[in-house]
C-alpha atoms as a PDB file:
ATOM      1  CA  UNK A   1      -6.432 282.378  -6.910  1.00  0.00           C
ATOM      2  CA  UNK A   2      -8.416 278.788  -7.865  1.00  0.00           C
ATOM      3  CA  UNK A   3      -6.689 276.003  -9.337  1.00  0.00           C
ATOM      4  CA  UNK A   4      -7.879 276.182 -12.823  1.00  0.00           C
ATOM      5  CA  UNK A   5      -6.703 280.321 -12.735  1.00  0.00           C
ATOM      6  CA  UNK A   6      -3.284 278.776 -11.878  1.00  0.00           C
ATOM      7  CA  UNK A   7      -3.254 276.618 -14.347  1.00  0.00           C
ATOM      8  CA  UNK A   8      -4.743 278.740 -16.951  1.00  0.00           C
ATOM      9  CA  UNK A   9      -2.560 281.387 -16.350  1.00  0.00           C
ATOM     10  CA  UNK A  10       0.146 279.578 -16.425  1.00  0.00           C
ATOM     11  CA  UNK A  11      -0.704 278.350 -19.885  1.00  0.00           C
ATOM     12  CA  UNK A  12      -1.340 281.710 -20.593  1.00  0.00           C
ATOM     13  CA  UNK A  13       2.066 283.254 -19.626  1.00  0.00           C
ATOM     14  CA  UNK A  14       3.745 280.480 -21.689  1.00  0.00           C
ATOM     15  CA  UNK A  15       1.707 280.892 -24.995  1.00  0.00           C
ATOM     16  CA  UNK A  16       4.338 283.971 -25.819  1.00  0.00           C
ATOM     17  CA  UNK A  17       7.233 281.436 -25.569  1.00  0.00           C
ATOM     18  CA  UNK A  18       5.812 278.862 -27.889  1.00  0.00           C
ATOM     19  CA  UNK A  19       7.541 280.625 -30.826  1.00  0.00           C
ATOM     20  CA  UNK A  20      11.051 279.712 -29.264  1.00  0.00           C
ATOM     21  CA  UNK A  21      10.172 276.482 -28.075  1.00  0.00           C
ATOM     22  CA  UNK A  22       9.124 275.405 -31.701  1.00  0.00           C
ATOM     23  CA  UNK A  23      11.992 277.157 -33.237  1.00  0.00           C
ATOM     24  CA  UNK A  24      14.135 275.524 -30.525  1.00  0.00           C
ATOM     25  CA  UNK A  25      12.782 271.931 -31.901  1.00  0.00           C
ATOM     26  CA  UNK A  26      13.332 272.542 -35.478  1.00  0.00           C
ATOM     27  CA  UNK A  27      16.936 273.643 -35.008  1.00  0.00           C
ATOM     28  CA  UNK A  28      17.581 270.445 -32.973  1.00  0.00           C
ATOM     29  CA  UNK A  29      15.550 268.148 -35.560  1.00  0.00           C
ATOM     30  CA  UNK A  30      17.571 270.045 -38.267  1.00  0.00           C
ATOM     31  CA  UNK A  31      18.711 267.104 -40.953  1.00  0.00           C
ATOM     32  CA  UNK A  32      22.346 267.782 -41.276  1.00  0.00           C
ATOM     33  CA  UNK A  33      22.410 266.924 -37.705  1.00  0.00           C
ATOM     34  CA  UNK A  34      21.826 263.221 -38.289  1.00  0.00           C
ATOM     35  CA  UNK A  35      23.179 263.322 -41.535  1.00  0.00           C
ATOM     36  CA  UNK A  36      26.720 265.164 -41.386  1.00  0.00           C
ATOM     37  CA  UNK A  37      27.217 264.808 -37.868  1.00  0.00           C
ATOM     38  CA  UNK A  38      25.849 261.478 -37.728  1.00  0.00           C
ATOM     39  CA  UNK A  39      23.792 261.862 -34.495  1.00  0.00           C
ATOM     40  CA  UNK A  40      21.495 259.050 -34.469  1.00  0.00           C
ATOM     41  CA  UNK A  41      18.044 259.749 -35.744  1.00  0.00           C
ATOM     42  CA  UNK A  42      16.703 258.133 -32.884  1.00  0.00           C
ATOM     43  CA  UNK A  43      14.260 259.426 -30.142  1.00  0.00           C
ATOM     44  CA  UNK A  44      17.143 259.407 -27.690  1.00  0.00           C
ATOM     45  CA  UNK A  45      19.282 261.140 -30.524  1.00  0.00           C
ATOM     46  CA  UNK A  46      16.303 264.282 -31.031  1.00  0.00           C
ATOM     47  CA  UNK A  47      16.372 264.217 -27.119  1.00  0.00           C
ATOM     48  CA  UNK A  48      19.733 265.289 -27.296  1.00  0.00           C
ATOM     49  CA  UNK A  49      20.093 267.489 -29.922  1.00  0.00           C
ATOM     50  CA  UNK A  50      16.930 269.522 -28.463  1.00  0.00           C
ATOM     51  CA  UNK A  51      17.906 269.292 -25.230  1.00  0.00           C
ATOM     52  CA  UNK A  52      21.707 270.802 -26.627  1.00  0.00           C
ATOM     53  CA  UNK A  53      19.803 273.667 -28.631  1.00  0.00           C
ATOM     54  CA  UNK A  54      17.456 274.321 -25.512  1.00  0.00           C
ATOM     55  CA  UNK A  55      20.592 274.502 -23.256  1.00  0.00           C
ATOM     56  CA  UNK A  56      22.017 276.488 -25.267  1.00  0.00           C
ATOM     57  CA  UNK A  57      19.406 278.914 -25.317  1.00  0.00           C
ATOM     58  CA  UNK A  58      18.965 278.657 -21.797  1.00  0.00           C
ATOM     59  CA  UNK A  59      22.743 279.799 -21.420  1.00  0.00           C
ATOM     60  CA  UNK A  60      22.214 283.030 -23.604  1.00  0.00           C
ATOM     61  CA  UNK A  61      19.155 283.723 -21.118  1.00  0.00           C
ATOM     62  CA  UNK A  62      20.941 283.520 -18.490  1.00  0.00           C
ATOM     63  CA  UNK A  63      23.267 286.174 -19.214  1.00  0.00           C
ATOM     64  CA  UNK A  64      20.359 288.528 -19.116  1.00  0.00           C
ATOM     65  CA  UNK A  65      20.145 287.836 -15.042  1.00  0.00           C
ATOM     66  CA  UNK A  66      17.046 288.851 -13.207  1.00  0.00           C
ATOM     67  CA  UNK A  67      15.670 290.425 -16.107  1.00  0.00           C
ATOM     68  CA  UNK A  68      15.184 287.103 -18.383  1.00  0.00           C
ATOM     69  CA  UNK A  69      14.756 284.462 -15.406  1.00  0.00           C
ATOM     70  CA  UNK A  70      10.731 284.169 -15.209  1.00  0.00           C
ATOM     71  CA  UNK A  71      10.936 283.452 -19.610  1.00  0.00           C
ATOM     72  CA  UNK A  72      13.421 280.757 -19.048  1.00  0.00           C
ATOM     73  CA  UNK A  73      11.263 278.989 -15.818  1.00  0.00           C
ATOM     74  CA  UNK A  74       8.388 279.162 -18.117  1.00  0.00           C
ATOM     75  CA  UNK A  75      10.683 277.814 -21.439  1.00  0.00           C
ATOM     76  CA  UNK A  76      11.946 274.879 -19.331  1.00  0.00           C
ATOM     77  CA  UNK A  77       7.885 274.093 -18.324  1.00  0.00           C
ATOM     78  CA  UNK A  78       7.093 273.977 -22.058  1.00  0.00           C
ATOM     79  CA  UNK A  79       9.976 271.732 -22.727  1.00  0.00           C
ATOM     80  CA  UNK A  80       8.355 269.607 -19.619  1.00  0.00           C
ATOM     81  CA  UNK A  81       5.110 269.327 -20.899  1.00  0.00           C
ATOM     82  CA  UNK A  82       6.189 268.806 -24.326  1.00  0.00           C
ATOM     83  CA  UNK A  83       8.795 265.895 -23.306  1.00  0.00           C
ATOM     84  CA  UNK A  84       5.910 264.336 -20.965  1.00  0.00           C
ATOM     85  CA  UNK A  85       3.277 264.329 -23.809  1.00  0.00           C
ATOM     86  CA  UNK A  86       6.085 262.668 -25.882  1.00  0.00           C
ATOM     87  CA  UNK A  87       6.713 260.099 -23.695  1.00  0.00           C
ATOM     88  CA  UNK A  88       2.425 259.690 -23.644  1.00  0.00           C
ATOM     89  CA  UNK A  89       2.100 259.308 -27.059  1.00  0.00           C
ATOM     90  CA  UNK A  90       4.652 256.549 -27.436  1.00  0.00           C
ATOM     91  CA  UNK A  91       2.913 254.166 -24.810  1.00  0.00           C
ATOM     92  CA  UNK A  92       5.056 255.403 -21.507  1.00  0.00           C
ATOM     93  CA  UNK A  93       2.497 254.696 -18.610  1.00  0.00           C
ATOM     94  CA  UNK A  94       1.393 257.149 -16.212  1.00  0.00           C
ATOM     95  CA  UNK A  95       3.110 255.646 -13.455  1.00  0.00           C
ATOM     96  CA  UNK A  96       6.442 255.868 -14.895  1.00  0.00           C
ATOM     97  CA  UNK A  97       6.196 259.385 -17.098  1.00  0.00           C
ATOM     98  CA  UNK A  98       7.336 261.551 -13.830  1.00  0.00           C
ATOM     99  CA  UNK A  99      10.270 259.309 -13.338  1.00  0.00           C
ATOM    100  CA  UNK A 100      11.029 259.533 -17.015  1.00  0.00           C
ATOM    101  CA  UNK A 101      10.671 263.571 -17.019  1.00  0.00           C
ATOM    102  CA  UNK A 102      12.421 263.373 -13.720  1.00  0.00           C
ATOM    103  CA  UNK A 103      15.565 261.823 -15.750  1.00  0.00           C
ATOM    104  CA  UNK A 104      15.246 264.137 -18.712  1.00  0.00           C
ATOM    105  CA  UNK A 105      15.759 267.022 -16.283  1.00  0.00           C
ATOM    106  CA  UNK A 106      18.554 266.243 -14.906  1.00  0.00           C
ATOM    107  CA  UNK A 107      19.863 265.212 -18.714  1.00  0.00           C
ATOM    108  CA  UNK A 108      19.274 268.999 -19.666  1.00  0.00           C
ATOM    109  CA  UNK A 109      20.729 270.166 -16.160  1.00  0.00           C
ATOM    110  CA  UNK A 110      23.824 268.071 -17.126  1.00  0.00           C
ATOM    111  CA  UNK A 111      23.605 269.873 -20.338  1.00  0.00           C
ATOM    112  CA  UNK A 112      24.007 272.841 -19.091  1.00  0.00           C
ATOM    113  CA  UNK A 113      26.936 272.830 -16.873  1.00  0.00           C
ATOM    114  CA  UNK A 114      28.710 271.007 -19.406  1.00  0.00           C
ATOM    115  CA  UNK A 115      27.871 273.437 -22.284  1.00  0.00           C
ATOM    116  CA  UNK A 116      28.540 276.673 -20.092  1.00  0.00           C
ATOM    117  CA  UNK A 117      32.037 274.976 -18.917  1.00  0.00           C
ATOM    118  CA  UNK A 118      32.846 273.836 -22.652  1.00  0.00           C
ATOM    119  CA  UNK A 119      32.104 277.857 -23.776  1.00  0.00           C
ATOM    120  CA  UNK A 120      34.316 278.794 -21.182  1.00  0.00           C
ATOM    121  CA  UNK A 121      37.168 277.135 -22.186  1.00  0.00           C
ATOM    122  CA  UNK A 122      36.399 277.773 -26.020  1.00  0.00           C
ATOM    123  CA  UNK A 123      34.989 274.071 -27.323  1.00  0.00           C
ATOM    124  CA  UNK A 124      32.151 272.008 -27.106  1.00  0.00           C
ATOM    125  CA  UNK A 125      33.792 268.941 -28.559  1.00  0.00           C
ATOM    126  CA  UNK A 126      34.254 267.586 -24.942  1.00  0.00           C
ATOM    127  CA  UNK A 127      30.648 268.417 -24.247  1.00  0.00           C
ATOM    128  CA  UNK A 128      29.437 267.016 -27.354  1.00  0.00           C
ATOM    129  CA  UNK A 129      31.410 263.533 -27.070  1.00  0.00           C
ATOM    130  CA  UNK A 130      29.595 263.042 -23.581  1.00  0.00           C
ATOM    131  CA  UNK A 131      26.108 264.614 -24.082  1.00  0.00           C
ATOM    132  CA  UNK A 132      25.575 263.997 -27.238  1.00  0.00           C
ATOM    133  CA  UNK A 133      27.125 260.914 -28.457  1.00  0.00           C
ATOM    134  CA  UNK A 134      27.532 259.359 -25.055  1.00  0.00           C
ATOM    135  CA  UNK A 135      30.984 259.168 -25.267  1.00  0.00           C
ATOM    136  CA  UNK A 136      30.953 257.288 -28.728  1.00  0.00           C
ATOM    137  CA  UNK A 137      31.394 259.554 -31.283  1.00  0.00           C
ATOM    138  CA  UNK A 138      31.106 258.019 -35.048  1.00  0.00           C
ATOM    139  CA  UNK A 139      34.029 260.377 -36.191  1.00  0.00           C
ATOM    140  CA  UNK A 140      36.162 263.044 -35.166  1.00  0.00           C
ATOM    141  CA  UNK A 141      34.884 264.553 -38.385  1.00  0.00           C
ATOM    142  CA  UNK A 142      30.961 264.106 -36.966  1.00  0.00           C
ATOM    143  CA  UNK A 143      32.471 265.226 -33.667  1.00  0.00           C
ATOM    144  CA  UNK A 144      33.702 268.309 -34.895  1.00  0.00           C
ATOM    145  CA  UNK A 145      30.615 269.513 -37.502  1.00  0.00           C
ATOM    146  CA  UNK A 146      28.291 268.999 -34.467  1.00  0.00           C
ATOM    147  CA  UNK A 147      30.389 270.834 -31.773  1.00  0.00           C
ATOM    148  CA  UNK A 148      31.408 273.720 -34.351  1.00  0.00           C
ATOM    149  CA  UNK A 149      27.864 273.922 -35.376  1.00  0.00           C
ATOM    150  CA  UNK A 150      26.597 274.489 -31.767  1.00  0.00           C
ATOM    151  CA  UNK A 151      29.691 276.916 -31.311  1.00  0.00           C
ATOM    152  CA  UNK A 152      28.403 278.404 -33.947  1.00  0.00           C
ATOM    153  CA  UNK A 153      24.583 279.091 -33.158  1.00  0.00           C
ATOM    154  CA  UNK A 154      25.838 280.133 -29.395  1.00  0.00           C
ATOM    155  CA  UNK A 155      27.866 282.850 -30.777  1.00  0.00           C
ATOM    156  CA  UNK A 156      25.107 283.859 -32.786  1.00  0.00           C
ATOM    157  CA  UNK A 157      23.191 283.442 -30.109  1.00  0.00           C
ATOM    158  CA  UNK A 158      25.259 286.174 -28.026  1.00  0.00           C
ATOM    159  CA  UNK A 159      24.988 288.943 -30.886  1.00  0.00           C
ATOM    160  CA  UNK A 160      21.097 288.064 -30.735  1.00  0.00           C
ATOM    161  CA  UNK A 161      18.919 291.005 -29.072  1.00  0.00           C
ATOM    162  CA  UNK A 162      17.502 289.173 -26.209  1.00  0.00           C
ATOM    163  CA  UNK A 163      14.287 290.619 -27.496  1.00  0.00           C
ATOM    164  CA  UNK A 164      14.302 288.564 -31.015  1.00  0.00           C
ATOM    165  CA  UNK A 165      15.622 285.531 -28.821  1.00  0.00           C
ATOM    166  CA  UNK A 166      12.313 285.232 -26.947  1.00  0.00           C
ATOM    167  CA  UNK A 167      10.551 285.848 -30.003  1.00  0.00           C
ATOM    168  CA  UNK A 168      12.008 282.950 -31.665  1.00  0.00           C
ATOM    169  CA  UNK A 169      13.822 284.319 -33.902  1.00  0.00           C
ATOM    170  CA  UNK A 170      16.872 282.721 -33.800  1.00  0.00           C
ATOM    171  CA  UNK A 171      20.118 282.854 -35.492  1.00  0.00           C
END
């Protein structure tokens, strides 16, 4: 297979995943996240609340084994892509995107483990407070509408058919 059919199919095999990826973004840029739970409205504030939906997301994949593993490889390269045109378009250079991406990735891997072990043990105010607010929460009362929220939306997320989840049809 030549380069460009790589990277063409590639492209291609993502195209049915843009729907969650978008839907992904607008939960995480959802206003009542930087308005009632006071996240900062701040790139590094949409970073995390994305990167917190995408996790989540990523979670309720996982559950699915084998059978889901090749649509969340190919959701984590759109998040990729998207995060180092982002990082582009606000005057990043090329020398130091990778590095930056490179970060962001282990951000969301952080994420992860921190969201599966906060579901676990039944809260993601722990979670939250570190990941989200970088241990610095504004309130207990902003602490506790953005964890509940995203306790919320990963229960719903469980009693989603895995079908409608890759779809973007989220809860």
């Amino acid at each position: 297979m030549s380069l460009l059919q790589r990277i063409f199919g590639e492209k291609k095999q993502r195209a049915p995943l843009r729907p969650l990826y978008d839907a992904i973004v607008a939960r995480g840029r959802a206003p009542a996240w930087y308005r009632e739970g006071l996240v900062p409205d701040t790139i590094d504030g949409r970073f995390d609340m994305v990167s917190a939906i995408l996790s989540l997301v990523l979670l309720r994949l996982e559950k699915e084994g084998e059978a889901a593993r090749d649509q969340s490889v190919l959701l984590t390269e759109i998040f990729i892509n998207d995060m180092d045109g982002t990082l582009r378009q606000i005057g990043i250079g090329d020398y130091v995107v990778g590095k930056h991406v490179g970060r962001m990735m282990s951000a969301v891997g952080g994420r992860l483990g921190a969201l599966r072990d906060g579901l676990a043990e039944g809260s993601l105010r722990a979670a939250v407070a570190r990941n989200v607010f970088h241990d610095a929460p504004p309130s207990d009362e902003a602490l506790g509408f953005v964890a509940g929220g995203l306790e919320r939306f990963a229960a719903a997320l469980d009693g989603t058919a895995t079908d409608a989840v890759l779809a973007g049809r989220l809860p």
